[in-house]
Protein backbone atom coordinates (compact mmCIF):
# COMPACT_ATOMS: atom_id res chain seq x y z
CA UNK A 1 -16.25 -32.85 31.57
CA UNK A 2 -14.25 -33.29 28.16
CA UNK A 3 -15.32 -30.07 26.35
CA UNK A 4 -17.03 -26.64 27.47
CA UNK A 5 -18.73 -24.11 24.76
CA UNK A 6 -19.86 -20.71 25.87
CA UNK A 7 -19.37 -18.99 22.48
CA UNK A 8 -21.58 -15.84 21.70
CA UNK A 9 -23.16 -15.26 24.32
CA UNK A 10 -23.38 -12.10 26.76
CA UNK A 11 -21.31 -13.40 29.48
CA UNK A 12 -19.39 -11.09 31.62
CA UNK A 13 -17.53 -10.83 34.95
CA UNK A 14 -15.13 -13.55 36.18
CA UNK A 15 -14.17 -17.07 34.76
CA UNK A 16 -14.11 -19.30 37.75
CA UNK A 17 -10.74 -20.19 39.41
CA UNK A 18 -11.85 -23.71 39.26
CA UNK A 19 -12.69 -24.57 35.87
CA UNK A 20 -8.24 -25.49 36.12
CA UNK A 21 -9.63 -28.33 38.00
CA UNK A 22 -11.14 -30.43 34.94
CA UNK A 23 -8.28 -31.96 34.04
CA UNK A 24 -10.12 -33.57 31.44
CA UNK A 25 -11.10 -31.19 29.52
CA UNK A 26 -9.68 -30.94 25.86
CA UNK A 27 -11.70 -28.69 24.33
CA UNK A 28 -12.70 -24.91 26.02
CA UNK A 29 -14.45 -21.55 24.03
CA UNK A 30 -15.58 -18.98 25.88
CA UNK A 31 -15.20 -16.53 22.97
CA UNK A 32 -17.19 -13.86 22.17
CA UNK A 33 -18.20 -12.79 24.90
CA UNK A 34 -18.15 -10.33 27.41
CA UNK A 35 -15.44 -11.23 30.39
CA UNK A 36 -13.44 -8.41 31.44
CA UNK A 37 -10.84 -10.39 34.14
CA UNK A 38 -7.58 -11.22 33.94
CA UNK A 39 -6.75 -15.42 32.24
CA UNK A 40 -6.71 -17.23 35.55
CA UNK A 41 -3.27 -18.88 36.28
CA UNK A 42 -5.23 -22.52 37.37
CA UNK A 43 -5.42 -22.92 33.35
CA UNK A 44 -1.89 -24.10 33.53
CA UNK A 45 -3.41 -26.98 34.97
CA UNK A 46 -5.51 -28.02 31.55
CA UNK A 47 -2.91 -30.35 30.58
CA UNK A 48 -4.88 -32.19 28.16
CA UNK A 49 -6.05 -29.28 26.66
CA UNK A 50 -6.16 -29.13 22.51
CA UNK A 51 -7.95 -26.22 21.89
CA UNK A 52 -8.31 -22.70 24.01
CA UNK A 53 -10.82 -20.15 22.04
CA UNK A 54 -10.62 -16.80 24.43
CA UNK A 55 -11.24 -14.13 21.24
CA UNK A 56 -13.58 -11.05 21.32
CA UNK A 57 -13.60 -10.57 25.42
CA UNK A 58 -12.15 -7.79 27.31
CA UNK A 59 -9.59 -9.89 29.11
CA UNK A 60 -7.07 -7.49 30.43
CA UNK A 61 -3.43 -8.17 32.27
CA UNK A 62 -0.47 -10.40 30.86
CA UNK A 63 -0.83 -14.02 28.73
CA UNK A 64 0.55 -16.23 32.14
CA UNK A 65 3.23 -17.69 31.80
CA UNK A 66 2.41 -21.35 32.72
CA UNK A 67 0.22 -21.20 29.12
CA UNK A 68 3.62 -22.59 28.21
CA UNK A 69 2.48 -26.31 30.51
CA UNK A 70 -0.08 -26.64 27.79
CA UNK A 71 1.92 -29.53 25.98
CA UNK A 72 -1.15 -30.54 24.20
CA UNK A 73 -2.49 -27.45 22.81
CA UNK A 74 -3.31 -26.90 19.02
CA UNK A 75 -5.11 -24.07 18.82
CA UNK A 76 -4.82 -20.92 20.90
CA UNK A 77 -7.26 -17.96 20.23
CA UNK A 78 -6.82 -15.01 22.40
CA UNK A 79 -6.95 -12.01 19.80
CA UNK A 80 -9.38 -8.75 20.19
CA UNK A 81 -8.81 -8.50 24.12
CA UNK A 82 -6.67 -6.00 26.21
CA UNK A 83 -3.97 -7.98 26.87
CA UNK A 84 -0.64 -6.52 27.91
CA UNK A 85 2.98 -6.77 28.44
CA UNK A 86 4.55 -9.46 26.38
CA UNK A 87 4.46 -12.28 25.04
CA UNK A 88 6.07 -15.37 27.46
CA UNK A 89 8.73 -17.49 26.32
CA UNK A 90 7.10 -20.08 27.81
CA UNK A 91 5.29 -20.46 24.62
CA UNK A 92 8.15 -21.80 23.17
CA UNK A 93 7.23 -25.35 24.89
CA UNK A 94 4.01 -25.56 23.24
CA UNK A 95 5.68 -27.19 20.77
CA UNK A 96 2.67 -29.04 18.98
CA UNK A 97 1.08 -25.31 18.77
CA UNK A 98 -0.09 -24.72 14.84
CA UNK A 99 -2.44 -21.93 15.42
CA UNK A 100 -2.20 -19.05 17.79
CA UNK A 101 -3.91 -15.81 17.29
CA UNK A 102 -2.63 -12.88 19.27
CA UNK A 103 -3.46 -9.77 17.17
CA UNK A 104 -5.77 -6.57 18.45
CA UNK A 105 -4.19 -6.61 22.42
CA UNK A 106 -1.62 -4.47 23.05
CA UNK A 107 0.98 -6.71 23.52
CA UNK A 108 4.47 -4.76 23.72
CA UNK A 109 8.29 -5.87 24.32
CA UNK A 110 10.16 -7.67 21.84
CA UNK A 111 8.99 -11.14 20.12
CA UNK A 112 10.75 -14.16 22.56
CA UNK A 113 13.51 -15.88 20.70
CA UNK A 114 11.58 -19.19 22.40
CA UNK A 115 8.95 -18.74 20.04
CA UNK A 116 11.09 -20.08 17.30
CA UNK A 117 11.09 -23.42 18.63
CA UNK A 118 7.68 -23.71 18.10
CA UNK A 119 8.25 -26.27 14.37
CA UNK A 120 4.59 -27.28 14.44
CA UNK A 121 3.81 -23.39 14.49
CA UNK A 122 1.40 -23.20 11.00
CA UNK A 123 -0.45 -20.63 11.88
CA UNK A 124 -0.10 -16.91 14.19
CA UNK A 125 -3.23 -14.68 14.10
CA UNK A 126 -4.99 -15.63 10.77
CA UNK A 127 -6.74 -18.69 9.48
CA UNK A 128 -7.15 -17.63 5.55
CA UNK A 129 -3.75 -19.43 4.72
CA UNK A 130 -2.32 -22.14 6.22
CA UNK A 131 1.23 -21.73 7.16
CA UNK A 132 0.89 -18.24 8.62
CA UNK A 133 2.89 -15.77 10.53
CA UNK A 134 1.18 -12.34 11.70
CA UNK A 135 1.45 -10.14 14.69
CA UNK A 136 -0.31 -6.89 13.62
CA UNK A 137 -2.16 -4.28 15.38
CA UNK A 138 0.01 -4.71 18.70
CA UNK A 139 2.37 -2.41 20.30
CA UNK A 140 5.70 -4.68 19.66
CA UNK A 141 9.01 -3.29 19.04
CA UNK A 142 12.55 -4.19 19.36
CA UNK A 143 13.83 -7.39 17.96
CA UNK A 144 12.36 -9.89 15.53
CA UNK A 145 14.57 -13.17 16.59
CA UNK A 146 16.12 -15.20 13.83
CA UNK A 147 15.53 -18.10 15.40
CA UNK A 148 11.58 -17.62 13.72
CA UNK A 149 13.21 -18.89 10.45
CA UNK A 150 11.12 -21.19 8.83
CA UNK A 151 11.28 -22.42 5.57
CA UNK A 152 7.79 -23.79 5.92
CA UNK A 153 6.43 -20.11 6.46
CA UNK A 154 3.71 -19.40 3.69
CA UNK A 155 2.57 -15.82 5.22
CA UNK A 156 4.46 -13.31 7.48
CA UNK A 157 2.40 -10.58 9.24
CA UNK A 158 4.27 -7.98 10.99
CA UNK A 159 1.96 -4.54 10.33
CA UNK A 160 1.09 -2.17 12.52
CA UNK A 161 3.90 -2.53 15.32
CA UNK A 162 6.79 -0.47 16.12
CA UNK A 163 9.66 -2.42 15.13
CA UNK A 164 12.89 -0.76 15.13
CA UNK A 165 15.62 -3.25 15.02
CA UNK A 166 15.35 -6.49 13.91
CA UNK A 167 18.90 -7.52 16.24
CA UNK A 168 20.40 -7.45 19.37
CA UNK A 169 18.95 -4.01 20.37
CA UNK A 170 15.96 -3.82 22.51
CA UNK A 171 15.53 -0.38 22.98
CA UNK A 172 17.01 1.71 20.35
CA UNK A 173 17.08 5.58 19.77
CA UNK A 174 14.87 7.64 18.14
CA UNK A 175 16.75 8.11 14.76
CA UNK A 176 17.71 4.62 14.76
CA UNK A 177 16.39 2.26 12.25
CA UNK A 178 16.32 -1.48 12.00
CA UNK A 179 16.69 -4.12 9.03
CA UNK A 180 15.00 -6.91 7.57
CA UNK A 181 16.79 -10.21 9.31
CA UNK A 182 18.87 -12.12 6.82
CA UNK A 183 16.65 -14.97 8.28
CA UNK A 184 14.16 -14.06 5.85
CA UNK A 185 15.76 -15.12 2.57
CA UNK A 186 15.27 -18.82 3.83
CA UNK A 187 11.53 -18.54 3.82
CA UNK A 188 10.72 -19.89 0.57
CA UNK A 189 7.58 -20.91 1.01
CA UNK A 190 5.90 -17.49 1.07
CA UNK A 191 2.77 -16.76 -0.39
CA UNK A 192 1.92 -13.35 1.07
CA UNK A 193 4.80 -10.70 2.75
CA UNK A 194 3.47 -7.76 4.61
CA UNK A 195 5.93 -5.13 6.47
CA UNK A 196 4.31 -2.13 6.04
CA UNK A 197 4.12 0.78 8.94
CA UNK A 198 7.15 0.02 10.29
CA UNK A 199 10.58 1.81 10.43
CA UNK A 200 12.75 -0.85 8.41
CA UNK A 201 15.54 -0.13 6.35
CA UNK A 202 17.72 -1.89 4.10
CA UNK A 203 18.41 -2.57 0.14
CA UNK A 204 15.07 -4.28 -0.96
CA UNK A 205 16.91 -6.21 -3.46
CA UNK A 206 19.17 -7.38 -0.70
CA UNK A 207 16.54 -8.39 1.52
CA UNK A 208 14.32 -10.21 -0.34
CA UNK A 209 15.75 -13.61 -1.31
CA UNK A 210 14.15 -16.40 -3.65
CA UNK A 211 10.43 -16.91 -3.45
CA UNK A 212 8.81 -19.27 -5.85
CA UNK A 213 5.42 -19.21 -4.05
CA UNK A 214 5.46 -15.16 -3.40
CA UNK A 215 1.90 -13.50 -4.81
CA UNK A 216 1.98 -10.50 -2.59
CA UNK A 217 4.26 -8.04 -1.52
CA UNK A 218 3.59 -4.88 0.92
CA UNK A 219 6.92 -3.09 2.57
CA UNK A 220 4.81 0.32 2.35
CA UNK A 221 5.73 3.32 4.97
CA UNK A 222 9.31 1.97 5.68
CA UNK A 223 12.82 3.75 4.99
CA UNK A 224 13.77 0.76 2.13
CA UNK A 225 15.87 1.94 -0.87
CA UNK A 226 17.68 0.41 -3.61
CA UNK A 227 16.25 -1.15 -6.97
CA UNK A 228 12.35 -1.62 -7.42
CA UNK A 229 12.31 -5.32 -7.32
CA UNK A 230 11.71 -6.71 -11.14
CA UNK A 231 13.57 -10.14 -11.38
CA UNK A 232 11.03 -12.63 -12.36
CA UNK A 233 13.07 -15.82 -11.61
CA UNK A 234 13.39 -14.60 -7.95
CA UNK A 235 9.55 -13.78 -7.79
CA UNK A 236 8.00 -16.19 -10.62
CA UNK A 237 4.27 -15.62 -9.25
CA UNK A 238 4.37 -12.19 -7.88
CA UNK A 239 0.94 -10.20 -8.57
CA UNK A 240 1.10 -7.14 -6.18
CA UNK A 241 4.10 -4.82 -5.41
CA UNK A 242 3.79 -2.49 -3.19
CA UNK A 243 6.43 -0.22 -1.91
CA UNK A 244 4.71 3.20 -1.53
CA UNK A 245 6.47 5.95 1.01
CA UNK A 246 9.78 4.62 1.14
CA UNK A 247 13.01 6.39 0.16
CA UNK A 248 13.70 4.53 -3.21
CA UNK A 249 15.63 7.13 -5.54
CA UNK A 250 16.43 4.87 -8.62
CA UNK A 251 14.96 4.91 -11.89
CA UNK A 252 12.09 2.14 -12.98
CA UNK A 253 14.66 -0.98 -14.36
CA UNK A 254 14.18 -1.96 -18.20
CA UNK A 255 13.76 -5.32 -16.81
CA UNK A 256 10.52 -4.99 -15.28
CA UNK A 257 9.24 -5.96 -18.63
CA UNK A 258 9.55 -9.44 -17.02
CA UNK A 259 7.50 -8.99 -14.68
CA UNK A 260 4.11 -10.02 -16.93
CA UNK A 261 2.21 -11.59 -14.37
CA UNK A 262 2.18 -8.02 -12.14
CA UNK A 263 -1.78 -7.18 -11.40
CA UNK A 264 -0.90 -4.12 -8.85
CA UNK A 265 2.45 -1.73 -8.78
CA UNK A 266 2.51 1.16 -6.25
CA UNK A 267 5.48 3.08 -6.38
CA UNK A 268 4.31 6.21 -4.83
CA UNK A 269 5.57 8.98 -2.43
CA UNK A 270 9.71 8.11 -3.35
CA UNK A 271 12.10 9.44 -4.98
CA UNK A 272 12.17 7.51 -8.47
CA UNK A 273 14.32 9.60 -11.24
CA UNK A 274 14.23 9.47 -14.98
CA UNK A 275 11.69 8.32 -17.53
CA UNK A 276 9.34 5.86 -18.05
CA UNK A 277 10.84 3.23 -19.30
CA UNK A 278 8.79 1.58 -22.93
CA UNK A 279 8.76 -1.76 -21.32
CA UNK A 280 6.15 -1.07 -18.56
CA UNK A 281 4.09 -1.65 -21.37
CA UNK A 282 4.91 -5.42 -21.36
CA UNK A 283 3.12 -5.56 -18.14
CA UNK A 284 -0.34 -6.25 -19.94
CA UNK A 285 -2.03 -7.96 -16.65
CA UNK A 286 -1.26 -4.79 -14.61
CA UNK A 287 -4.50 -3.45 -13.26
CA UNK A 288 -3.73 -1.07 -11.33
CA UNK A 289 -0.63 1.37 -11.65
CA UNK A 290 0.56 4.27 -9.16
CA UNK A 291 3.43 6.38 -9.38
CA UNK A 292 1.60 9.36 -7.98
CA UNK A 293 4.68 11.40 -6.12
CA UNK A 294 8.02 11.12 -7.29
CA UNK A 295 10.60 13.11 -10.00
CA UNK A 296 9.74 10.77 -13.01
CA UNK A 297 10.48 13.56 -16.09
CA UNK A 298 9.79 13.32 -19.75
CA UNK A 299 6.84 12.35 -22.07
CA UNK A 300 4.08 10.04 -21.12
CA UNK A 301 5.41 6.56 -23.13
CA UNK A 302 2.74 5.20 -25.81
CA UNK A 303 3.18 1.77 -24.72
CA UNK A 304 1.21 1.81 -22.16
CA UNK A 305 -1.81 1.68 -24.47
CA UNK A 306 -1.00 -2.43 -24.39
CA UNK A 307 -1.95 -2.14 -20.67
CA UNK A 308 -5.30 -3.10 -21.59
CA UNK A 309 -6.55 -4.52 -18.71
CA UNK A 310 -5.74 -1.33 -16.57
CA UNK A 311 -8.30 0.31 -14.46
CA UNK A 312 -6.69 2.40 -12.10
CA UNK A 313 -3.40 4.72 -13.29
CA UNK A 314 -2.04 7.40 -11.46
CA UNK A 315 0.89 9.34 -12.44
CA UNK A 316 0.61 12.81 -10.49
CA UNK A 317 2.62 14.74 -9.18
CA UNK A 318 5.64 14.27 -11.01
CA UNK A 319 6.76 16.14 -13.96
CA UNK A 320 6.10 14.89 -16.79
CA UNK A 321 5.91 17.14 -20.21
CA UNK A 322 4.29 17.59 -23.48
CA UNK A 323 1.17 15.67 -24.89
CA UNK A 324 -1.49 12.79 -23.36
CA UNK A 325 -0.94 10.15 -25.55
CA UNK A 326 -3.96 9.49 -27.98
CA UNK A 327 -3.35 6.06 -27.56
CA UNK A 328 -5.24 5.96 -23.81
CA UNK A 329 -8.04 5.45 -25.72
CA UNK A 330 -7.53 1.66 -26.13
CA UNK A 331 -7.37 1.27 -22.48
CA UNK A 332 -11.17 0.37 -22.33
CA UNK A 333 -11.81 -0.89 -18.68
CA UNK A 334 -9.84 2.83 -17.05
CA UNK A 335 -11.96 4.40 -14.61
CA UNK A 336 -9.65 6.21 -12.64
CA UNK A 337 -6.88 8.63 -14.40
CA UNK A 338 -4.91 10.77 -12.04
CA UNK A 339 -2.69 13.09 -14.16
CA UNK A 340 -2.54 16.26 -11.27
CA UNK A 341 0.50 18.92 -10.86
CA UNK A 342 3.15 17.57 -13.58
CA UNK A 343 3.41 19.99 -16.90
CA UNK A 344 0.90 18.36 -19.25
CA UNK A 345 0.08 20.44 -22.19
CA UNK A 346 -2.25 21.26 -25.35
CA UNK A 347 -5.66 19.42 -25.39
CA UNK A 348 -6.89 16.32 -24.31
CA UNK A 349 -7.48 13.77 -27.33
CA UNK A 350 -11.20 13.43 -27.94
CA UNK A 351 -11.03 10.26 -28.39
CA UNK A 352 -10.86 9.87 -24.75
CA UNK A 353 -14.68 9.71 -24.99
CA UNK A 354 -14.84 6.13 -25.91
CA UNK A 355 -13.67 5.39 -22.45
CA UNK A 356 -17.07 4.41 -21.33
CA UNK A 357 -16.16 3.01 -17.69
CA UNK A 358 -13.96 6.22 -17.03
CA UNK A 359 -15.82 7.95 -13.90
CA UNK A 360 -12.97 9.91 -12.36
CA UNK A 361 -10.09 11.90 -12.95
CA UNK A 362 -7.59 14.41 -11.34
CA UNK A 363 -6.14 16.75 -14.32
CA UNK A 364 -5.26 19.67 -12.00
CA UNK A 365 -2.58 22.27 -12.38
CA UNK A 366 -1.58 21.79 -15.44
CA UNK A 367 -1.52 23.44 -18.52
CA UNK A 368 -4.15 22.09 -20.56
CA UNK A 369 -6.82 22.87 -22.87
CA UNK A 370 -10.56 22.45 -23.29
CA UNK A 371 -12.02 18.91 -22.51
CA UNK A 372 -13.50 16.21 -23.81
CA UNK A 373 -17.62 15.73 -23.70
CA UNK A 374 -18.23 12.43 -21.60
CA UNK A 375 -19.38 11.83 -18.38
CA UNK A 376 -16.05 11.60 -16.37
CA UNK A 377 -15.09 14.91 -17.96
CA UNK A 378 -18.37 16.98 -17.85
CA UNK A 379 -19.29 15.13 -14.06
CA UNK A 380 -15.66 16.23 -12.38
CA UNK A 381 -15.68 18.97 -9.67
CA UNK A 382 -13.59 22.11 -9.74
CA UNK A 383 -11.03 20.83 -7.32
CA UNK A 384 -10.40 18.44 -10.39
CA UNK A 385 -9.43 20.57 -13.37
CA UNK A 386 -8.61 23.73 -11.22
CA UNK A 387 -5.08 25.41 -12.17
CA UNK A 388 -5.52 24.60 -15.82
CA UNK A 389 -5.44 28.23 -17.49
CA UNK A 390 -6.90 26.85 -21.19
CA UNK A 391 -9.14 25.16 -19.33
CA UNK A 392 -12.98 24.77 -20.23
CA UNK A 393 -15.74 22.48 -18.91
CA UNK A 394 -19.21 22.68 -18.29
CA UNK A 395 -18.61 21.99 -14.69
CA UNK A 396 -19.64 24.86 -11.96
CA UNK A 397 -17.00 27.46 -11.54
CA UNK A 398 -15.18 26.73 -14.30
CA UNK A 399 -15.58 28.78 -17.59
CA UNK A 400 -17.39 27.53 -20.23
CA UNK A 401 -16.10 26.88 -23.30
CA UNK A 402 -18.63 29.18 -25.19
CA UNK A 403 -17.34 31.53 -22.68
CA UNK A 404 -13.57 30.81 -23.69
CA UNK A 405 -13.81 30.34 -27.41
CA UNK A 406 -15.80 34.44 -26.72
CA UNK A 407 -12.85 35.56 -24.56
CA UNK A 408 -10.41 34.10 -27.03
CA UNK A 409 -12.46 36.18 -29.70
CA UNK A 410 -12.50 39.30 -27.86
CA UNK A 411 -8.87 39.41 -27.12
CA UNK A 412 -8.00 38.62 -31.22
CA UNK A 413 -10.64 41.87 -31.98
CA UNK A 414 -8.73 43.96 -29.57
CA UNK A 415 -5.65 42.66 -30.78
CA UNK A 416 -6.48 43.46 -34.53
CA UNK A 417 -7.62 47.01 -33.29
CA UNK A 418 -4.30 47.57 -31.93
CA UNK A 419 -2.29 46.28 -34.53
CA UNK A 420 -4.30 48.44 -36.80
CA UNK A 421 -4.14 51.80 -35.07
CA UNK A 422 -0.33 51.62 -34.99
CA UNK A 423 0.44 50.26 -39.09
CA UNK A 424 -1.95 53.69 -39.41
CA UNK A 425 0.48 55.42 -36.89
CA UNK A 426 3.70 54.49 -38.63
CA UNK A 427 2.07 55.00 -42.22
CA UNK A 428 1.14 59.28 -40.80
CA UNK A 429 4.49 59.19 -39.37
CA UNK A 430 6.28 58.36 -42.43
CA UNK A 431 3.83 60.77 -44.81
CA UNK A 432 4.32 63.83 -42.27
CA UNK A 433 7.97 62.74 -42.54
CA UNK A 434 8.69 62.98 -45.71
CA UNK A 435 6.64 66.18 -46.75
CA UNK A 436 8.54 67.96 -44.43
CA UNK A 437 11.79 66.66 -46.26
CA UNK A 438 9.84 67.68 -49.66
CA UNK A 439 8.81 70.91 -48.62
């Protein structure tokens, strides 16, 4: 027998300790299924072996280490089981292995440095882009080797682990937190970079290096700092930035006005200072933009009317001042303007109502005035526009503005009245006043 194919089927129970006896075989997929034992060690004896398709099973226990007398194999499949324990360094003789997927187990320990030898290594976990590195949704920590530089790497994968140091360290303390390997800068080849969940730390500008291929960043939930990466010649092709809860306290750099190609920038939940800077607008692919979370000060900047092709912006919590610029109004395709708990005043602009594929907002706590009449506006719930004391909307439990413009009226009457009856007071006081002096 050459080649066994059991995929998708409802199998359970055992695999048979003597299926390691067809030494002929090349070719084995049992996936999708519903086995529940542990990988039998006589598969060491498959020596012929190209591909090994284990995926969506229950298989429980540690990858064996004789895997690694697989010389042949191609293709190994084993993600969406139980596995446990780590990964053997025996893998690092497999070394005409370009595909392995080991992601949903619960895999644990630190990465081998063995697995670096693997040169023919194209892709770990995921076949959407050749040249691939991922790892996620595992329970590994410790140390990412340098020996898994590779300047052929298109993709790197590392989400949803607990890495903590990225050296020597194994087990580290609580407070401790690791760094991006200097390895890293030698991966040129990089389409897609995704280190997000983790507990890294470091300069970002420092350790990122040159990456002419590079369309998608995500360092999300880490402990980076430093400059917001903007230098175009380093990252020619870059559409997506994201570096959301991290503990970034510059300002936005001038220079990101080079950055023209950008599609997605989320900047959220740090600690970015300062204004705005006028050449954001310059970004006029930008689709979606998020600095929801940070101390950014001062007026909203006009420029960003050029960001035309914008569809998602959210700048709340933050404290910006003084007017909404009239000039949203020219960002046609917005259908998502979050604007909560900064210090916004005076009215909206009506002309916000030729928005027509605006559908939702967030213009709480602020200090703004009645609304305009579209869809977005009159459709928004109270938790919305609440904590806007000029407030008025047609919305339920919000006042009117019928009801506002009445109140406003009310208060100028009583104000008139009160004004009036004390002129009249001072006027008797002054007549009584002077005819006693006369008299």
């Amino acid at each position: 027998m050459a080649l066994l194919i059991i995929h998708n089927n409802s199998l359970s129970g055992f695999i048979p300790l003597n299926i390691g006896n067809s030494q002929f075989l090349w070719g084995l997929d049992l996936s999708n299924n519903q086995f529940s034992s542990s990988i039998p060690l006589s598969f060491g004896n498959l020596s012929n072996l190209i591909f090994l398709y284990l995926y969506e099973n229950s298989y429980f226990a540690s990858i064996p280490s004789n895997v690694g007398k697989l010389k042949s194999l191609g293709d190994l499949q084993l993600n969406g089981n139980q596995l446990i324990s780590y990964i053997p360094s025996s893998f690092g003789n497999l070394t005409n292995l370009s595909t392995s997927r080991l992601s949903k187990n619960k895999l644990f320990v630190s990465i081998p440095n063995e697995l670096g030898k693997m040169r023919s290594l194209n892709i770990l976990d995921n076949l959407t882009n050749p040249k691939e590195l991922a790892l996620l949704y595992n329970c590994l920590y410790g140390s990412i080797p340098p020996s898994l530089e590779n300047p052929m790497l298109a993709r790197l994968g590392l989400d949803f682990n607990h890495f903590k140091s990225f050296y020597r360290t194994l087990f580290v303390e609580v407070e401790h937190f690791g760094t991006i390997p200097k390895s890293l800068r030698s991966c040129i080849s990089l389409i897609r970079l995704c280190r997000n969940r983790n507990n890294l730390t470091r300069d970002i500008s420092e350790a990122l290096g040159i990456y002419p291929y590079l369309t998608f960043i995500d360092l999300s939930r880490n402990n980076f700092h430093g400059e917001i990466p903007s230098n175009r010649e380093k990252y020619p092709k870059l559409g997506t930035l994201s570096v959301l809860m991290n503990t970034i306290t510059k300002g936005i750099p001038r220079e990101i006005r080079n950055s023209s190609q950008r599609q997605a920038l989320d900047l959220s939940l740090n600690h970015i200072i300062g204004e705005i800077p006028k050449e954001l607008g310059k970004l006029n692919s930008l689709i979606k933009l998020i600095l929801r979370r940070n101390q950014l000060v001062g007026c909203l900047p006009r420029e960003i009317d050029s960001l035309i092709e914008l569809e998602y912006l959210d700048f709340s919590v933050n404290r910006f001042n003084n007017l909404i610029p009239e000039s949203l109004e020219n960002l046609l395709k917005l259908h998502y303007l979050g604007l909560c708990k900064n210090k916004l005043v005076q009215e909206l602009p009506k002309i916000l109502e030729k928005l027509v594929q605006f559908s939702e907002l967030d213009l709480s706590c602020n200090f703004l005035g009645p609304i305009p009449n579209s869809i977005a506006f009159r459709g928004a719930s109270v938790e919305a526009l609440k904590g806007n004391k000029r407030l008025c909307v047609s919305a339920k439990g919000l006042q009117p503005c019928k009801a506002l413009r009445q109140q406003k009226q009310d208060c100028g009457a009583k104000w008139f009245t009160i004004v009036f009856l004390l002129v009249g007071a001072l006027f008797v006081s002054i007549a009584l006043i002077l005819i006693f002096f006369i008299f």
